[in-house]
Protein backbone atom coordinates (compact mmCIF):
# COMPACT_ATOMS: atom_id res chain seq x y z
CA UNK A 1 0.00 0.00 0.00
CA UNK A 2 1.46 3.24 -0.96
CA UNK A 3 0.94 6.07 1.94
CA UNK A 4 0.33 9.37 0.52
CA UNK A 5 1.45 12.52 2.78
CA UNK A 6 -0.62 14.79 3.53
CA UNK A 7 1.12 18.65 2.74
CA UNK A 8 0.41 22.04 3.74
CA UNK A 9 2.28 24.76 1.11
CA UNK A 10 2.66 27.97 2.08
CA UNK A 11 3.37 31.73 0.53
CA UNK A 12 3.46 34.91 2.10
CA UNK A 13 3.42 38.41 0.40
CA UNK A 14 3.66 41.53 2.61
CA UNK A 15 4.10 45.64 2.39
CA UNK A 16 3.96 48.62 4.29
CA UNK A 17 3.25 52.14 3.77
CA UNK A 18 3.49 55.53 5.13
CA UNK A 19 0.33 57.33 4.80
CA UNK A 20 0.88 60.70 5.24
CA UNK A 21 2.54 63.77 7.48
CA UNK A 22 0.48 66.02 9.69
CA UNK A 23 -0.41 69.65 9.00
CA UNK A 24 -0.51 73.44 10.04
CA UNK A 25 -2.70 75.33 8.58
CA UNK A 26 -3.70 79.01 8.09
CA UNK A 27 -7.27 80.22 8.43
CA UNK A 28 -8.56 78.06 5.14
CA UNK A 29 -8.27 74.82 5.81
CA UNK A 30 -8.03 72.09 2.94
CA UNK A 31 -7.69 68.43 2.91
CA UNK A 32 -4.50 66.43 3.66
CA UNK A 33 -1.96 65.32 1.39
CA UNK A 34 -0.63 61.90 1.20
CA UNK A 35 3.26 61.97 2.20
CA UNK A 36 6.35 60.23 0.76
CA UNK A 37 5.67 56.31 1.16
CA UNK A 38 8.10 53.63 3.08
CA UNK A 39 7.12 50.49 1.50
CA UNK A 40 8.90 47.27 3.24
CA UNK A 41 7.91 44.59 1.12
CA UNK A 42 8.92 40.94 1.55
CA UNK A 43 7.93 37.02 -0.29
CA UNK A 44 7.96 34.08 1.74
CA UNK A 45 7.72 30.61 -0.31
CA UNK A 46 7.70 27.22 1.70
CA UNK A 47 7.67 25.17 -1.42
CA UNK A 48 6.89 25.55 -5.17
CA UNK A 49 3.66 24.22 -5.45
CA UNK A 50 1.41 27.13 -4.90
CA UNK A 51 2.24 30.25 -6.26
CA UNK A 52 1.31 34.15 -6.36
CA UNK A 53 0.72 34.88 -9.90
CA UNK A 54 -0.83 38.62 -12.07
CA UNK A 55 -3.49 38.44 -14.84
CA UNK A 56 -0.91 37.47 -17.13
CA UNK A 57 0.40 34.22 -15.08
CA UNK A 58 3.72 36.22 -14.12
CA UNK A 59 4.86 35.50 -10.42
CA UNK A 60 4.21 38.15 -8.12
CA UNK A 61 7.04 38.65 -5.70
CA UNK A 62 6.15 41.69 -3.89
CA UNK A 63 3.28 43.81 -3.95
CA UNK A 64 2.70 47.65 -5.44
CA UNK A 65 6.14 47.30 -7.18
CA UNK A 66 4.87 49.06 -10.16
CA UNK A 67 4.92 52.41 -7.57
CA UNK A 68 7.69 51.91 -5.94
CA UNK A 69 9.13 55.11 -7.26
CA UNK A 70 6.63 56.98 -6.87
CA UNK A 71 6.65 59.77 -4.07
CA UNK A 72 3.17 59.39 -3.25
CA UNK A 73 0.08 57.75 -3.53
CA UNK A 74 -3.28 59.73 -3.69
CA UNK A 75 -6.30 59.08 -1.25
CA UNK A 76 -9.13 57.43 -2.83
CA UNK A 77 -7.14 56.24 -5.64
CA UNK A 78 -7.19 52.57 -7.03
CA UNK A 79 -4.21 51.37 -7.66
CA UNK A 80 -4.23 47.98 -9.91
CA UNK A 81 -2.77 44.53 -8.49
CA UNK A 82 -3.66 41.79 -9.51
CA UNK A 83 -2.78 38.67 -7.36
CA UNK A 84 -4.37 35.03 -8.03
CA UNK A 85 -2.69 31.73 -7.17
CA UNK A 86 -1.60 28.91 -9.25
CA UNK A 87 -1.11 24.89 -8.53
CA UNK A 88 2.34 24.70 -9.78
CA UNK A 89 2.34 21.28 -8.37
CA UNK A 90 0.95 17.15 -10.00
CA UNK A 91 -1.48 17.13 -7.30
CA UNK A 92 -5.17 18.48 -6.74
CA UNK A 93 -5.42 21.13 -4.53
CA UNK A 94 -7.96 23.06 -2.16
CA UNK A 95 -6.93 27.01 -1.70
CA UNK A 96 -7.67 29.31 0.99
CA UNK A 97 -6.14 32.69 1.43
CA UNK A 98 -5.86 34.65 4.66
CA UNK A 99 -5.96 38.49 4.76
CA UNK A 100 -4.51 40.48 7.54
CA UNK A 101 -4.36 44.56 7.19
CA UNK A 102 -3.88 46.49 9.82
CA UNK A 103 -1.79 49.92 11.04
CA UNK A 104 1.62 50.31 12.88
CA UNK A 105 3.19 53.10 13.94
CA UNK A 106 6.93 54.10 12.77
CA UNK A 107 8.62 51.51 15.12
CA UNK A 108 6.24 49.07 13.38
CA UNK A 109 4.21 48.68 16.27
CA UNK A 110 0.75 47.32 16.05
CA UNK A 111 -1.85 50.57 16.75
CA UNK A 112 -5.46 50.01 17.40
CA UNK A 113 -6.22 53.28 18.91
CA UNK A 114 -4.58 56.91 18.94
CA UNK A 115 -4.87 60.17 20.96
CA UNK A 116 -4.89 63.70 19.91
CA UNK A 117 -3.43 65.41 21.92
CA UNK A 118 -2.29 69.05 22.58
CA UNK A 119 0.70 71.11 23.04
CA UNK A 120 0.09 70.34 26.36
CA UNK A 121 0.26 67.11 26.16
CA UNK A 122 -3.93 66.81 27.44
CA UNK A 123 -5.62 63.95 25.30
CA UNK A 124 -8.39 65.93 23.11
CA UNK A 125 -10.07 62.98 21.51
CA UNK A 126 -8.90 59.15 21.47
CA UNK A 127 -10.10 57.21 17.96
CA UNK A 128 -10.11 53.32 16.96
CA UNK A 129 -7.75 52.59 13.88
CA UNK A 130 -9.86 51.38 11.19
CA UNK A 131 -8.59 48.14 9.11
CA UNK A 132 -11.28 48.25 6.91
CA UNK A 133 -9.51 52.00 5.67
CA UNK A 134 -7.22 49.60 3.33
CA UNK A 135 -9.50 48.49 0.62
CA UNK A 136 -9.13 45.23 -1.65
CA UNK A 137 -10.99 45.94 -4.77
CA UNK A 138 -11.93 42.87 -7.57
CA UNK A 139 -12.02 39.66 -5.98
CA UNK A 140 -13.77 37.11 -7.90
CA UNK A 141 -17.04 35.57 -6.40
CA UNK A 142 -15.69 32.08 -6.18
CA UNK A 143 -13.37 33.22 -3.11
CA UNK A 144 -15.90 32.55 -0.18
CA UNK A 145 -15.50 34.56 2.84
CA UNK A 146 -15.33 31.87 6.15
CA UNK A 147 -17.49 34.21 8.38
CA UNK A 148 -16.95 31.41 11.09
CA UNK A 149 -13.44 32.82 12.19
CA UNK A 150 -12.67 36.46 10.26
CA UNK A 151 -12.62 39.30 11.58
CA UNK A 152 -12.33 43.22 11.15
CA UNK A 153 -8.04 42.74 11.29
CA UNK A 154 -8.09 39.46 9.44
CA UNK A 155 -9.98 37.63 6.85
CA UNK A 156 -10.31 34.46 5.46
CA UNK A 157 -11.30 33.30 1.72
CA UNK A 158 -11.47 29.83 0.16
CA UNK A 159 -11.63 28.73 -3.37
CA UNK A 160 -14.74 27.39 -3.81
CA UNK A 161 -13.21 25.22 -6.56
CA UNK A 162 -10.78 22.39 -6.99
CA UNK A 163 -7.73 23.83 -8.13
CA UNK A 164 -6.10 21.27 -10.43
CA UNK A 165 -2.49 21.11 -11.74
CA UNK A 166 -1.38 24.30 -13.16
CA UNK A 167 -5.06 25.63 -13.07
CA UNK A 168 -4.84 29.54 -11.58
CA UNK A 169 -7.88 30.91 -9.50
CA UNK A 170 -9.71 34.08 -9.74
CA UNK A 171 -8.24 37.17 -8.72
CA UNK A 172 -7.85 37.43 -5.04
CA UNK A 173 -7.17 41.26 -5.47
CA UNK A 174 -7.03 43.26 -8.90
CA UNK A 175 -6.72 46.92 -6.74
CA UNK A 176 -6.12 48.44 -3.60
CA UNK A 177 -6.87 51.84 -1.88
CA UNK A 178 -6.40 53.75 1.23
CA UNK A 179 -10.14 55.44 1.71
CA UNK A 180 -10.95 58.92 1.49
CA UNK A 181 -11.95 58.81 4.75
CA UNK A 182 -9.48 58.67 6.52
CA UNK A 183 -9.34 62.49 6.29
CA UNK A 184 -12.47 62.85 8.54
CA UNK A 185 -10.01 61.58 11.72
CA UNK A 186 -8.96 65.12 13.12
CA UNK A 187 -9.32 67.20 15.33
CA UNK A 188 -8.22 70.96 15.51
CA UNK A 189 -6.90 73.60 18.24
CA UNK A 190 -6.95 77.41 17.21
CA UNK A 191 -4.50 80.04 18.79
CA UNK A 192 -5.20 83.44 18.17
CA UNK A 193 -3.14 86.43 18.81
CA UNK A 194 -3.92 90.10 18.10
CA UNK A 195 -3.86 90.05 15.13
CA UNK A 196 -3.21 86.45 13.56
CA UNK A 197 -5.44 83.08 13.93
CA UNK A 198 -3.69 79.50 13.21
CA UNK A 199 -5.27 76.94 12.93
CA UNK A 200 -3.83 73.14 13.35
CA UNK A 201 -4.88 70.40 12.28
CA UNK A 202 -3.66 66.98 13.72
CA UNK A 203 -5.03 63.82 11.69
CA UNK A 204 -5.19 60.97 13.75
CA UNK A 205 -3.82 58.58 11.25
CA UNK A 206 -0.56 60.77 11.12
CA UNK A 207 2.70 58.82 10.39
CA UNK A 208 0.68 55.45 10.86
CA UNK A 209 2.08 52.41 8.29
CA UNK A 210 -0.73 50.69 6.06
CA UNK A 211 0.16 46.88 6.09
CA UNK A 212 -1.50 44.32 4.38
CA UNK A 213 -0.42 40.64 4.52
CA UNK A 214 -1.71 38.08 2.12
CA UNK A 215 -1.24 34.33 2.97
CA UNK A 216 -1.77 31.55 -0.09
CA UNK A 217 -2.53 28.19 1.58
CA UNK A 218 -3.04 24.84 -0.48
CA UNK A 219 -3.66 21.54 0.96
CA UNK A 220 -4.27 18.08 -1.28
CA UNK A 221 -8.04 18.06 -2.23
CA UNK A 222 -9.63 15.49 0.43
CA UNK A 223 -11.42 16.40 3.37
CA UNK A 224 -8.59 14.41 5.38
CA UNK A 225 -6.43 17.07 4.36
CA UNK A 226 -8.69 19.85 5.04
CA UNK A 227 -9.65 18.87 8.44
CA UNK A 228 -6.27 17.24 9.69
CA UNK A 229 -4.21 20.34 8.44
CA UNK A 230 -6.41 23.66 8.48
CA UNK A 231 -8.32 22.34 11.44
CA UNK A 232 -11.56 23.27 10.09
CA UNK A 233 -14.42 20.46 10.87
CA UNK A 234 -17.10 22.98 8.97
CA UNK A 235 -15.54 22.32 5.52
CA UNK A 236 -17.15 19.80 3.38
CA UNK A 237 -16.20 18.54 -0.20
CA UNK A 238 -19.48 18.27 -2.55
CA UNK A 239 -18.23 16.46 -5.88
CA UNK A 240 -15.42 19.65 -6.88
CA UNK A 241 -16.76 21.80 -4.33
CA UNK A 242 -15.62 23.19 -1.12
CA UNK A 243 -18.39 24.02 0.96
CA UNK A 244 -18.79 26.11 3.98
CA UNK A 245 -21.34 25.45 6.30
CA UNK A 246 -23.34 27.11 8.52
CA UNK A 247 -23.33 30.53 6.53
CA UNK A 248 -24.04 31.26 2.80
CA UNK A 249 -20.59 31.42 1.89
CA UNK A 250 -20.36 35.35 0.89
CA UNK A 251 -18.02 36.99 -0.54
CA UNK A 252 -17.82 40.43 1.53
């Protein structure tokens, strides 16, 4: 009897980014502008038989590269990536990517919250950091959001599909954003003289780092696989179909 392993593969594709610097501003106020970016972009590959691949079936190695020289990146903007993965491998596989985006500050510390705070040091107003800020545009419909275990931070897709050998998925991504939005996070402190008013603004996601992490996982398409490697009893194979249960299977 010939034993076949059982194999977890592995790829991980990270960057960060420097938003944008705070502001003083005279009596007319306008809207921020993005600062110079600090990407730190990195490509982790634990074997060759799942890989990050654009619309044209080119490996992806890191993310954004395109705007890498570029000195900033506009609010609001879409900025196109495409990222799918491919079964490089002989075998079968089931795919499930895991999404993590979140906001450090310059030391690459994890922040969840932030103060304003004055000259004084007093706290004016204290804010949650938003994840959902870093938008993910043009995933295709077959990547199934698990609503069992995501959250706001981190989210988790699966192909719905069988992925055979050297079959590539949907796009998991073609564009990301920072939101407009982010620009409603301020608050402001006047100081007035005789005969001068300044007004300064202080954003509250000043000199924060946008990260986004994007995790390709492939196991060997059985549930024996699925449930002895990912851990996840409410997965269920249906002919060439992953199923989710206990949810519709959306793809938020």
């Amino acid at each position: 009897m010939v034993k076949r392993s059982i194999a977890i593969f592995t790829l991980t594709l990270s960057f960060a980014m420097l938003l944008f610097a705070g502001m003083q501003l005279s009596e007319t106020r306008s809207a921020p502008n993005p600062g110079t970016e600090n990407y730190n972009t990195s490509l982790s590959i634990s074997t060759l038989d799942i890989m990050a691949v654009d619309e044209k079936g080119n490996e992806v190695k890191e993310l954004l590269s395109s705007y890498s020289g570029k000195e900033t990146l506009e609010l609001g903007m879409l900025y196109p990536e495409y990222l799918a993965a491919e079964n490089i491998g002989r075998s079968d596989e089931y795919v499930r990517a895991i999404v993590r985006k979140y906001w450090t500050d310059m030391n690459g510390n994890k922040v969840t919250k932030v103060d304003a705070k004055t000259e004084n040091n007093t706290v004016t107003k204290t804010e949650a950091i938003d994840p959902e800020y870093i938008i993910l545009e043009g995933r295709d419909a077959s990547w199934q959001l698990d609503e069992n275990t995501s959250a706001r931070e981190t989210k988790i897709y699966y192909w719905k599909n069988k992925l055979a050998a050297r079959e590539t998925t949907g796009a998991l991504m073609t564009g990301i954003k920072i939101s407009k939005d982010v620009r409603d996070h301020y608050v402001e402190t006047i100081k007035e003289t005789e005969n001068s008013k300044t007004i300064t603004v202080t954003y509250l996601y000043d000199n924060l780092k946008l990260n986004l992490e994007i995790e390709i996982q492939s196991v060997q398409a059985n549930e024996n696989a699925i449930r002895s490697i990912w851990g996840v009893d409410y997965l269920s194979v249906e002919g060439d179909t992953l199923k989710i249960n206990g949810q519709g299977g959306s793809n938020e």
